[in-house]
Protein backbone atom coordinates (compact mmCIF):
# COMPACT_ATOMS: atom_id res chain seq x y z
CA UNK A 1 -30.49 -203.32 -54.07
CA UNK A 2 -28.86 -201.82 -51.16
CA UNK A 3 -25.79 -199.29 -51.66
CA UNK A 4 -22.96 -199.08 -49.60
CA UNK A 5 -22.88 -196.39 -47.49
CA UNK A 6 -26.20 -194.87 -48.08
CA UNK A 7 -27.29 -192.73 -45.49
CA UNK A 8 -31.10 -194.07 -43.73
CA UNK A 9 -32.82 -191.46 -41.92
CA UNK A 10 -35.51 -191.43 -39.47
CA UNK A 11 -36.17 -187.73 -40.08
CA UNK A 12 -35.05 -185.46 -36.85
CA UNK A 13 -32.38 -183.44 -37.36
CA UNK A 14 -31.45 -184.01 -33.93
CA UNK A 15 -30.55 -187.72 -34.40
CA UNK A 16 -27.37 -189.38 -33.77
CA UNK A 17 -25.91 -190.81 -36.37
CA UNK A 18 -24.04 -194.30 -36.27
CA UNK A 19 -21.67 -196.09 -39.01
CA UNK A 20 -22.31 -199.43 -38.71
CA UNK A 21 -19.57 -201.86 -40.00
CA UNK A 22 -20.68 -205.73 -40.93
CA UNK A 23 -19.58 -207.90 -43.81
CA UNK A 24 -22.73 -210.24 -43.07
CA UNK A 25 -26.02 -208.90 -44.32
CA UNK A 26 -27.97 -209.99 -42.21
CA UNK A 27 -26.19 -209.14 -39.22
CA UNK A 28 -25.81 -205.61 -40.86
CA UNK A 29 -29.48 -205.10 -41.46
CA UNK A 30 -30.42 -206.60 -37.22
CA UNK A 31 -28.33 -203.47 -36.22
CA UNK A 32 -30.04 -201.46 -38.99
CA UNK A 33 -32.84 -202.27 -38.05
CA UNK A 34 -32.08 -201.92 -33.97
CA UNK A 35 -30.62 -198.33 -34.79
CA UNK A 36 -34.07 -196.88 -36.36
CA UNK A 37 -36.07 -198.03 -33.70
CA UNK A 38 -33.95 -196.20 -31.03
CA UNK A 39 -34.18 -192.97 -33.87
CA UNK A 40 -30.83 -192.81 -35.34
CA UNK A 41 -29.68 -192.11 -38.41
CA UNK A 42 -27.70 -195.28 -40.08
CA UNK A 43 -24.68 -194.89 -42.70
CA UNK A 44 -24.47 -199.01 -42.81
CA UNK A 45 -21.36 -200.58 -45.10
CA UNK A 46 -20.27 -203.92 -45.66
CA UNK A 47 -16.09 -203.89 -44.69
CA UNK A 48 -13.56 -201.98 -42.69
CA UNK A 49 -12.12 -200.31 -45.90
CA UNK A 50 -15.08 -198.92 -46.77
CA UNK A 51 -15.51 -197.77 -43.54
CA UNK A 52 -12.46 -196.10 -44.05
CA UNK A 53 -13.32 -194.96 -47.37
CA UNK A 54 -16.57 -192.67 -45.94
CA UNK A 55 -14.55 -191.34 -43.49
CA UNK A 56 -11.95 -190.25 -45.41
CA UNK A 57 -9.39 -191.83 -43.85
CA UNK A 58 -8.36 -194.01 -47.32
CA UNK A 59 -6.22 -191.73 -48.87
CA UNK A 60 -8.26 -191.63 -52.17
CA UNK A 61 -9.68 -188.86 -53.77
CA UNK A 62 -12.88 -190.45 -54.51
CA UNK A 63 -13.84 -191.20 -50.63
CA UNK A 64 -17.41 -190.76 -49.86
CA UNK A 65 -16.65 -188.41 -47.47
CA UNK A 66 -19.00 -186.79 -44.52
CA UNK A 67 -20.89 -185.04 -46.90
CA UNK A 68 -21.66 -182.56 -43.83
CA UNK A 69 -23.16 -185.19 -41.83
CA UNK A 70 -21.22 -185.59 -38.25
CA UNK A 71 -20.80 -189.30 -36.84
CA UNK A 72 -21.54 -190.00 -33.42
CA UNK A 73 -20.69 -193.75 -33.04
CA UNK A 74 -19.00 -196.39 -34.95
CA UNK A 75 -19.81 -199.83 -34.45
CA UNK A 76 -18.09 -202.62 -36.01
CA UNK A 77 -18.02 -206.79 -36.07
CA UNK A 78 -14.58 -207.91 -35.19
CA UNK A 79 -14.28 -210.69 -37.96
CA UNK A 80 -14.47 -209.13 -41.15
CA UNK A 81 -12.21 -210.36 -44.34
CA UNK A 82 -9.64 -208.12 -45.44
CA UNK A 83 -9.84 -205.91 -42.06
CA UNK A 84 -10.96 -207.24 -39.15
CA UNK A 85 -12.83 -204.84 -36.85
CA UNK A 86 -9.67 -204.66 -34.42
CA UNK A 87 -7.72 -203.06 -37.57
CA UNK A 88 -10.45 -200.49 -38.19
CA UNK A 89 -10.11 -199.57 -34.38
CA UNK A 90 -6.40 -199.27 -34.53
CA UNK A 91 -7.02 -196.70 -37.80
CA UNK A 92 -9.85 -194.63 -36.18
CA UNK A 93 -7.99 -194.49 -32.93
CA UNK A 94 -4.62 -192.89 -34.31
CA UNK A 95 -6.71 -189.91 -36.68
CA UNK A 96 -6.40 -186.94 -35.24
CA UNK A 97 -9.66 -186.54 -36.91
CA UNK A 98 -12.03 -189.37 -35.79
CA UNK A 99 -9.52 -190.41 -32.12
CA UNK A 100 -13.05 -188.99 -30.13
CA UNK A 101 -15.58 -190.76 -31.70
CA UNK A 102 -16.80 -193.82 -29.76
CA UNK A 103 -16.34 -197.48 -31.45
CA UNK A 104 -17.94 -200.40 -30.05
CA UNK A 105 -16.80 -203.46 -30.90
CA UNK A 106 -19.53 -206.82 -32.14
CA UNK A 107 -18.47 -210.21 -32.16
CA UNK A 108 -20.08 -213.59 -31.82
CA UNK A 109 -16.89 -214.85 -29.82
CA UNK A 110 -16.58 -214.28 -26.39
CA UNK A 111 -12.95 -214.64 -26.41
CA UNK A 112 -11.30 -212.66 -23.43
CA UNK A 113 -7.51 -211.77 -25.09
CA UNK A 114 -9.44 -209.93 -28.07
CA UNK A 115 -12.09 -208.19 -25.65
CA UNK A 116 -8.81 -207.04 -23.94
CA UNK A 117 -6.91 -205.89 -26.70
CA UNK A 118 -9.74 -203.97 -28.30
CA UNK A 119 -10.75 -202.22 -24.97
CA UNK A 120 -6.49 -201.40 -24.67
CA UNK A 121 -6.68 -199.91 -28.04
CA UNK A 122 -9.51 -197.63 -26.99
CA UNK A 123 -12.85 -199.18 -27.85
CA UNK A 124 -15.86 -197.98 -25.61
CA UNK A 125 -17.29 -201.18 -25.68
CA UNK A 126 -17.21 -204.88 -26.77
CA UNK A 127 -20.83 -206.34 -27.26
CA UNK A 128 -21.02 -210.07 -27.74
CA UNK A 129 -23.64 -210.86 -30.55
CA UNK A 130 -26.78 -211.13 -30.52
CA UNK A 131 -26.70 -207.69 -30.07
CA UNK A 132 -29.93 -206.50 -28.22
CA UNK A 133 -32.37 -203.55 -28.74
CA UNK A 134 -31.57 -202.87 -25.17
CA UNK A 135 -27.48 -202.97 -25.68
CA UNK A 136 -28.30 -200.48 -28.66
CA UNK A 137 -30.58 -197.98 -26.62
CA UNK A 138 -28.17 -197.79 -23.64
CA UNK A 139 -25.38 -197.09 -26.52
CA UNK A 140 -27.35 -194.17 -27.92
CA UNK A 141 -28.30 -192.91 -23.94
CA UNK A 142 -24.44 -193.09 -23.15
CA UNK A 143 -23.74 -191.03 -26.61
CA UNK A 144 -26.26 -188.34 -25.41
CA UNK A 145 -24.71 -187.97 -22.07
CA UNK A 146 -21.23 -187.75 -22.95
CA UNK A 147 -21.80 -185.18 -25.77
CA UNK A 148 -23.77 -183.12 -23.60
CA UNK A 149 -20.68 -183.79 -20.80
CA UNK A 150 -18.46 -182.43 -23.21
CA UNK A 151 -20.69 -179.21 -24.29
CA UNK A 152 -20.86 -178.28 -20.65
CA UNK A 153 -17.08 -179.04 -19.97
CA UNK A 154 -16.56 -176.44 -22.82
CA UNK A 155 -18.61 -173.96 -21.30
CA UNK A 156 -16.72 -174.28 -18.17
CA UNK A 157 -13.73 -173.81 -19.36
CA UNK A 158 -14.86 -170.63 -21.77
CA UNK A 159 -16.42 -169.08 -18.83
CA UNK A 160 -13.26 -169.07 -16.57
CA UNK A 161 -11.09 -168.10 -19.30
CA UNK A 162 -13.61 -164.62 -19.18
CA UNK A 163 -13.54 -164.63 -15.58
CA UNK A 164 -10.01 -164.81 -15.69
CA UNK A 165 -9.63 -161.52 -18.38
CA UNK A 166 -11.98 -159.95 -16.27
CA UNK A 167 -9.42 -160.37 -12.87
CA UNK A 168 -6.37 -159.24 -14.87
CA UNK A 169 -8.05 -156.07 -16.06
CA UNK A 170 -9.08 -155.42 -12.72
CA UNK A 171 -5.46 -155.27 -11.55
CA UNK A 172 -3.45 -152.33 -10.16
CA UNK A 173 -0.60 -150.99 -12.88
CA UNK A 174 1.99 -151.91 -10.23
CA UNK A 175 0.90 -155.06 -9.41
CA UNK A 176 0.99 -155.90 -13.09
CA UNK A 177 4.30 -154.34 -13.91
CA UNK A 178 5.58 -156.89 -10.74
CA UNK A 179 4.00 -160.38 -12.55
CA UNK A 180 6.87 -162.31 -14.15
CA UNK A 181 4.68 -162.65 -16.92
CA UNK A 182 2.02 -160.75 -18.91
CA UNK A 183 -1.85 -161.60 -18.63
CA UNK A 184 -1.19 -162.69 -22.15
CA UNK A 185 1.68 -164.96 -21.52
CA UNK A 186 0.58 -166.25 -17.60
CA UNK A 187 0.73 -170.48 -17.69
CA UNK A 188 -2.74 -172.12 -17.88
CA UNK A 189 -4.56 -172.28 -14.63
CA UNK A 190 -2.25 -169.24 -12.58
CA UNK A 191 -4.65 -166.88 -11.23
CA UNK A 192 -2.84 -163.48 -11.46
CA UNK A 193 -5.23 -162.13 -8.60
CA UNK A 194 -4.52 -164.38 -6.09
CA UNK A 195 -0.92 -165.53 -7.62
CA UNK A 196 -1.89 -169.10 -6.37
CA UNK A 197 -1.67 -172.23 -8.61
CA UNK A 198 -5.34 -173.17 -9.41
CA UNK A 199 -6.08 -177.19 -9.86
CA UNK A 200 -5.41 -178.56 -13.11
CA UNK A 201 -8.47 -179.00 -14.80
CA UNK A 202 -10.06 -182.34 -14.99
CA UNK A 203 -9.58 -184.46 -18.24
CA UNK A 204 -12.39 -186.86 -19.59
CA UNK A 205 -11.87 -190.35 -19.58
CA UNK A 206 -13.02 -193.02 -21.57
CA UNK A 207 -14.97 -195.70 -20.52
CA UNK A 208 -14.22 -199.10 -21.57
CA UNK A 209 -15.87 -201.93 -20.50
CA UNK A 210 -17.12 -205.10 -21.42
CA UNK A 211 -20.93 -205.47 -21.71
CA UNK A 212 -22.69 -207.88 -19.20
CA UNK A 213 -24.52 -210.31 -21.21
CA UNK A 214 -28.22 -211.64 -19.93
């Protein structure tokens, strides 16, 4: 008997792991099943509020909870009794928690006012069912590239931070004392060497877009 919410592992520590959101079984056990092959770990549950319920976000003391284990992508079926797919979007999307985490979006519809308000409401992708090994692979190659986008992007920003303490310790007593501001209080992005206003630094974006279909 299956159980809601029960982690299936493929083994490697290093796989991502996916909530997958379906009230019908067998649709929930095609993306299951698409999920291993491409080597990810599957948390697989059968409606939006238990969805909600593993990631916390229920209010209830007894949630399943994360248990440790990090999600990397949520993927849900639009029409689902009780809360639709949309609704779980809307949830995920305003936690401060889980805002980052990708959710794509299933439906067998292919109706364009839904694919629009999902994608407004910050879903990465809308996928029309059948959902295809091929849709799930590019998925998990997108998840890889924007994690390791985001590492980097952190590095970046931790490196100029040093180079930046390294500039203002370099600096002359008087040409300190003359700053309108101390090293600790100088806006983001001044550089107290050259006293010029550096570029802001670049924000990610999100893609969203609608998934051609074969």
């Amino acid at each position: 008997m299956e159980v809601a919410g029960e982690v299936l592992s493929s083994g490697s520590s290093q796989e991502l792991h996916v909530l997958a959101v379906d009230d019908s079984y067998v649709d929930r056990k095609v993306i299951e099943m698409l999920l291993k092959i491409s080597s990810c770990k599957v948390t697989a549950v059968e409606s939006g509020a238990r969805a909600l319920q593993f990631l916390g976000l229920d209010g209830e003391k007894g949630s399943l909870g994360f248990n440790g284990l990090k999600v990397n992508l949520i993927m849900t079926d639009y029409s689902m009794p009780g809360m639709t797919g949309y609704e779980l979007l809307k949830k995920i999307k305003r936690s401060s928690a889980f805002r980052e985490i990708p959710v794509v979006i299933m439906s067998s519809e292919n109706i364009l006012a839904r694919i629009d308000s999902c994608l407004e409401e910050g879903a990465e992708e809308f996928l029309v069912k059948p959902v295809k090994l091929s849709d799930v692979k590019r998925l998990m190659r997108d998840c890889v590239t924007r994690g390791g986008t985001e590492e980097q992007e952190g590095r970046r920003v931790n490196k100029r931070k040093l180079e930046d303490d390294n500039h203002t310790a370099l600096l002359p007593s008087s040409l300190s004392s003359a700053l309108p501001f101390s090293s600790t209080t100088a806006p983001f992005g001044y550089d107290l060497v050259t006293s010029e206003i550096l570029s802001s630094p670049l924000h990610s974006s999100k893609r969203a877009k609608l998934c051609d279909r074969d």
